[in-house]
C-alpha atoms as a PDB file:
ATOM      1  CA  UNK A   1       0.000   0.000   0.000  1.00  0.00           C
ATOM      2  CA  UNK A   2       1.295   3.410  -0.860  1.00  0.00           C
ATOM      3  CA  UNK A   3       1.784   5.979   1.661  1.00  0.00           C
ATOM      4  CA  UNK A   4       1.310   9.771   1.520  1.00  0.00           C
ATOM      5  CA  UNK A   5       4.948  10.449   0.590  1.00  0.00           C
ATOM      6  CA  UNK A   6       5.112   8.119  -2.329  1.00  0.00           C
ATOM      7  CA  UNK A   7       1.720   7.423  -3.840  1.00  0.00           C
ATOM      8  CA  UNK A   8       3.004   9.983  -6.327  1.00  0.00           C
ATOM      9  CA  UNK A   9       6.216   9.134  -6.730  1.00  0.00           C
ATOM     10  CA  UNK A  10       7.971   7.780  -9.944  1.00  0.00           C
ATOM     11  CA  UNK A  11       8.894   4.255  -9.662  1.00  0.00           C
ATOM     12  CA  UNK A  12      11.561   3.052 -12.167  1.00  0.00           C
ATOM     13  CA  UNK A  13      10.858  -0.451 -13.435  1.00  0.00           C
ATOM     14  CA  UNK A  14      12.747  -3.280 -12.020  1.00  0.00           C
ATOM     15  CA  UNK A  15      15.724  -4.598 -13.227  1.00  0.00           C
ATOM     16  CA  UNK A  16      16.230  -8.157 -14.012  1.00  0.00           C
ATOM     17  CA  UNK A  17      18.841 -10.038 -15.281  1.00  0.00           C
ATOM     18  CA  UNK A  18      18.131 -13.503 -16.695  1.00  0.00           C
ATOM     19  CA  UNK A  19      21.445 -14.730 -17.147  1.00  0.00           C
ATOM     20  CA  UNK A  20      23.637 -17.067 -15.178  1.00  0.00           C
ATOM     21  CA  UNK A  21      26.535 -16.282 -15.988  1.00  0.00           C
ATOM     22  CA  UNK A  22      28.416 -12.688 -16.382  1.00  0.00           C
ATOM     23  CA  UNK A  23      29.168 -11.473 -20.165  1.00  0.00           C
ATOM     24  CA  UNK A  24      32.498 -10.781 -20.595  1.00  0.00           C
ATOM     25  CA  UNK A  25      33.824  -8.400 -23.386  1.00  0.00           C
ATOM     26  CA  UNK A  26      35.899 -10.463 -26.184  1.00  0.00           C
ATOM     27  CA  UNK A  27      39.306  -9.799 -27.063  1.00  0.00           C
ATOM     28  CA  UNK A  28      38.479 -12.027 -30.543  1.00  0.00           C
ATOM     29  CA  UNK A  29      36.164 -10.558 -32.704  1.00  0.00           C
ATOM     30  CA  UNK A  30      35.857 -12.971 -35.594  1.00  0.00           C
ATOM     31  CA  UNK A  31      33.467 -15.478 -36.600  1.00  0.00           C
ATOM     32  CA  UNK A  32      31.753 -17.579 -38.590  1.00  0.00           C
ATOM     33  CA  UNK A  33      27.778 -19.295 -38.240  1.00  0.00           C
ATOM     34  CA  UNK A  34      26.921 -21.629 -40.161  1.00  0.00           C
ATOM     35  CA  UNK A  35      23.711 -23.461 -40.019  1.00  0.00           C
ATOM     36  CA  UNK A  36      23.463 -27.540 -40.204  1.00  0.00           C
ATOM     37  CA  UNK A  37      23.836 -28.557 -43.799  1.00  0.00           C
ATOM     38  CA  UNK A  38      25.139 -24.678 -45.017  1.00  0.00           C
ATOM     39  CA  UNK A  39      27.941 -22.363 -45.508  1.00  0.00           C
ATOM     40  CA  UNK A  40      29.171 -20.548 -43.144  1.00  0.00           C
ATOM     41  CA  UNK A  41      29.113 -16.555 -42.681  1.00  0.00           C
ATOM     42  CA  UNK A  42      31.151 -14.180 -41.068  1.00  0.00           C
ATOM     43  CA  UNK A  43      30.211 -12.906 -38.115  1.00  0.00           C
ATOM     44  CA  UNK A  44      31.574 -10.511 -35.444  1.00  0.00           C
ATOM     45  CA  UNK A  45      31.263 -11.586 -31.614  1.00  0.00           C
ATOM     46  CA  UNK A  46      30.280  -9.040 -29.324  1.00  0.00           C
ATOM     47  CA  UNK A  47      30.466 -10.525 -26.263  1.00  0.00           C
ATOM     48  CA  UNK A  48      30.340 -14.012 -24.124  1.00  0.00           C
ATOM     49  CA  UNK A  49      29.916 -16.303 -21.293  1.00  0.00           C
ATOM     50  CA  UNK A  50      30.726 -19.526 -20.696  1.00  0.00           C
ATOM     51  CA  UNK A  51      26.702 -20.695 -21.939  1.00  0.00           C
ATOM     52  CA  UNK A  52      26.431 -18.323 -24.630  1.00  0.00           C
ATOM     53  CA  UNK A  53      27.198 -14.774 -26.772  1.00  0.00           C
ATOM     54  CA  UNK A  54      25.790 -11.903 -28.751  1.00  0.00           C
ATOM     55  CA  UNK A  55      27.092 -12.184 -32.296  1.00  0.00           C
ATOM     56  CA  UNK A  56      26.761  -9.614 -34.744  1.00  0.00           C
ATOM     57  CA  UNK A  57      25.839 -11.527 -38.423  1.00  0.00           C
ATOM     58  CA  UNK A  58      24.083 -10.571 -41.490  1.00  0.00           C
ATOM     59  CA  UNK A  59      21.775 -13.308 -42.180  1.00  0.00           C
ATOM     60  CA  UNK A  60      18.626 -13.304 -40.557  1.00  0.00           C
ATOM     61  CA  UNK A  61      18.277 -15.794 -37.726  1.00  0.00           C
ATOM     62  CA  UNK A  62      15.443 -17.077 -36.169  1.00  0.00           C
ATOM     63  CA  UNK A  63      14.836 -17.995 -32.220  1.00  0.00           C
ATOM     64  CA  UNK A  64      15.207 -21.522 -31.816  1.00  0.00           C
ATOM     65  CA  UNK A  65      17.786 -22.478 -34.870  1.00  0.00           C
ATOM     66  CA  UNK A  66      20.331 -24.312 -34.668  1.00  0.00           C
ATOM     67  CA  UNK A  67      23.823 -23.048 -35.302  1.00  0.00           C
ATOM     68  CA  UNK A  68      27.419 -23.607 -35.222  1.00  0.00           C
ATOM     69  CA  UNK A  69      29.660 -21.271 -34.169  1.00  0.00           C
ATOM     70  CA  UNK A  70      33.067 -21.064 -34.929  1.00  0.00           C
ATOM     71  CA  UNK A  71      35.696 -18.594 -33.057  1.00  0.00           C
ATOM     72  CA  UNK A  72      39.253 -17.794 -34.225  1.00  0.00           C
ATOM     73  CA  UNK A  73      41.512 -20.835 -32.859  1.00  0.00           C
ATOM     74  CA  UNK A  74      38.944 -22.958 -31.388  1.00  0.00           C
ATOM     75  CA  UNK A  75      36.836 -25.759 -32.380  1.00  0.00           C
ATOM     76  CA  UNK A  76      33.139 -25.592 -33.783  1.00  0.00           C
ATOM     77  CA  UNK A  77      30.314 -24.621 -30.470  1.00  0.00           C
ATOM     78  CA  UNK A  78      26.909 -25.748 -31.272  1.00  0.00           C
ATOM     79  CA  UNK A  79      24.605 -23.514 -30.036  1.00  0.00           C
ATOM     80  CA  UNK A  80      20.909 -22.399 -30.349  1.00  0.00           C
ATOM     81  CA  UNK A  81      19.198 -18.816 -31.230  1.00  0.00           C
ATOM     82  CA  UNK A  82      17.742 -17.228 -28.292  1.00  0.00           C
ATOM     83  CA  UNK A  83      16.958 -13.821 -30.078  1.00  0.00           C
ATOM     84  CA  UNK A  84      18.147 -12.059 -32.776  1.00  0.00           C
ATOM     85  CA  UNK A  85      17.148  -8.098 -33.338  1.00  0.00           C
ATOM     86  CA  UNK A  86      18.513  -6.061 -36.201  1.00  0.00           C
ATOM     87  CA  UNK A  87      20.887  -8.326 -37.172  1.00  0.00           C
ATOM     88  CA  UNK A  88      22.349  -9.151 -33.462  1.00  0.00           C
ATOM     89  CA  UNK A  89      21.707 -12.254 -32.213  1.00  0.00           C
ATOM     90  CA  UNK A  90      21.924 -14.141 -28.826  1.00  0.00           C
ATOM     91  CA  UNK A  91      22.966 -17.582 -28.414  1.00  0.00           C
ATOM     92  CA  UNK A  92      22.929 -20.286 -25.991  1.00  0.00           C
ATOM     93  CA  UNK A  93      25.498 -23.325 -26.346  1.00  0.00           C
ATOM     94  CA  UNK A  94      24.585 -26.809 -26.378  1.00  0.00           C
ATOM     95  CA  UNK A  95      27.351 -27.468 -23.578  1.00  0.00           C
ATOM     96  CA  UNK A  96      28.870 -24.332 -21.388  1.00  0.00           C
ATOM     97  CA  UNK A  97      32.027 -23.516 -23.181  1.00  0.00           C
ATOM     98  CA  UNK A  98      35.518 -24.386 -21.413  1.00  0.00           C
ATOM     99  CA  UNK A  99      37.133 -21.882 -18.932  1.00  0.00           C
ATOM    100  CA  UNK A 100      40.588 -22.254 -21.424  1.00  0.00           C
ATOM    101  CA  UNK A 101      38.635 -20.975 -24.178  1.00  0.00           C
ATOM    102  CA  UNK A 102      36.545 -18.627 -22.738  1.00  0.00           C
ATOM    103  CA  UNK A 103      39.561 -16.990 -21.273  1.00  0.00           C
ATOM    104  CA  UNK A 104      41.521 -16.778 -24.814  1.00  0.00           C
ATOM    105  CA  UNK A 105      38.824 -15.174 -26.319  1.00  0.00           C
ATOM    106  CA  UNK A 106      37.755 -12.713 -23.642  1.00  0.00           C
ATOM    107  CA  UNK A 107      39.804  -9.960 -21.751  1.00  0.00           C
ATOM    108  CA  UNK A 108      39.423 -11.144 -18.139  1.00  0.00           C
END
């Protein structure tokens, strides 16, 4: 119940952050997706965890495709499309990605 001194108040909404797992900015940019059975594209990674990363790409995406990601000097991640806006997309890997990896590619 609001009181006197803040029934009129502005209330900013709440913040919420669904992740579980901090994003970490990348120290690799490059990229390639390339869905199952086509070539791939370059892409430009943004930034990552250890379950998933926003990707800058040029194809349209759509939530729930399946995708593999490649970074410079690692091996393929399979991942899935958790939303894609404007041509920057959010994905979530199959299996969390290794700390060894995670740390050559980010800054921290």
């Amino acid at each position: 119940m609001a009181t006197r001194a803040t029934r009129y108040r502005q209330v900013d909404p709440a913040l919420f952050e669904g992740r579980s797992a901090p994003r970490h900015r990348v120290v690799v940019t490059r990229a390639t997706v390339r869905r199952h059975g086509e070539e791939a594209v370059d892409a430009e990674l943004k930034d990552l965890s250890i379950y998933g990363c926003r990707i800058l790409v040029e194809d349209a995406q759509t939530p729930g495709d399946r995708l593999w990601l490649r970074f410079t000097g690692a091996m393929p991640v399979a991942a899935t499309v958790v939303w894609c806006e404007a041509g920057v997309m959010g994905c979530r890997f199959d299996e969390p990605l290794a700390s060894s990896t995670a740390r050559a590619l980010t800054l921290g």
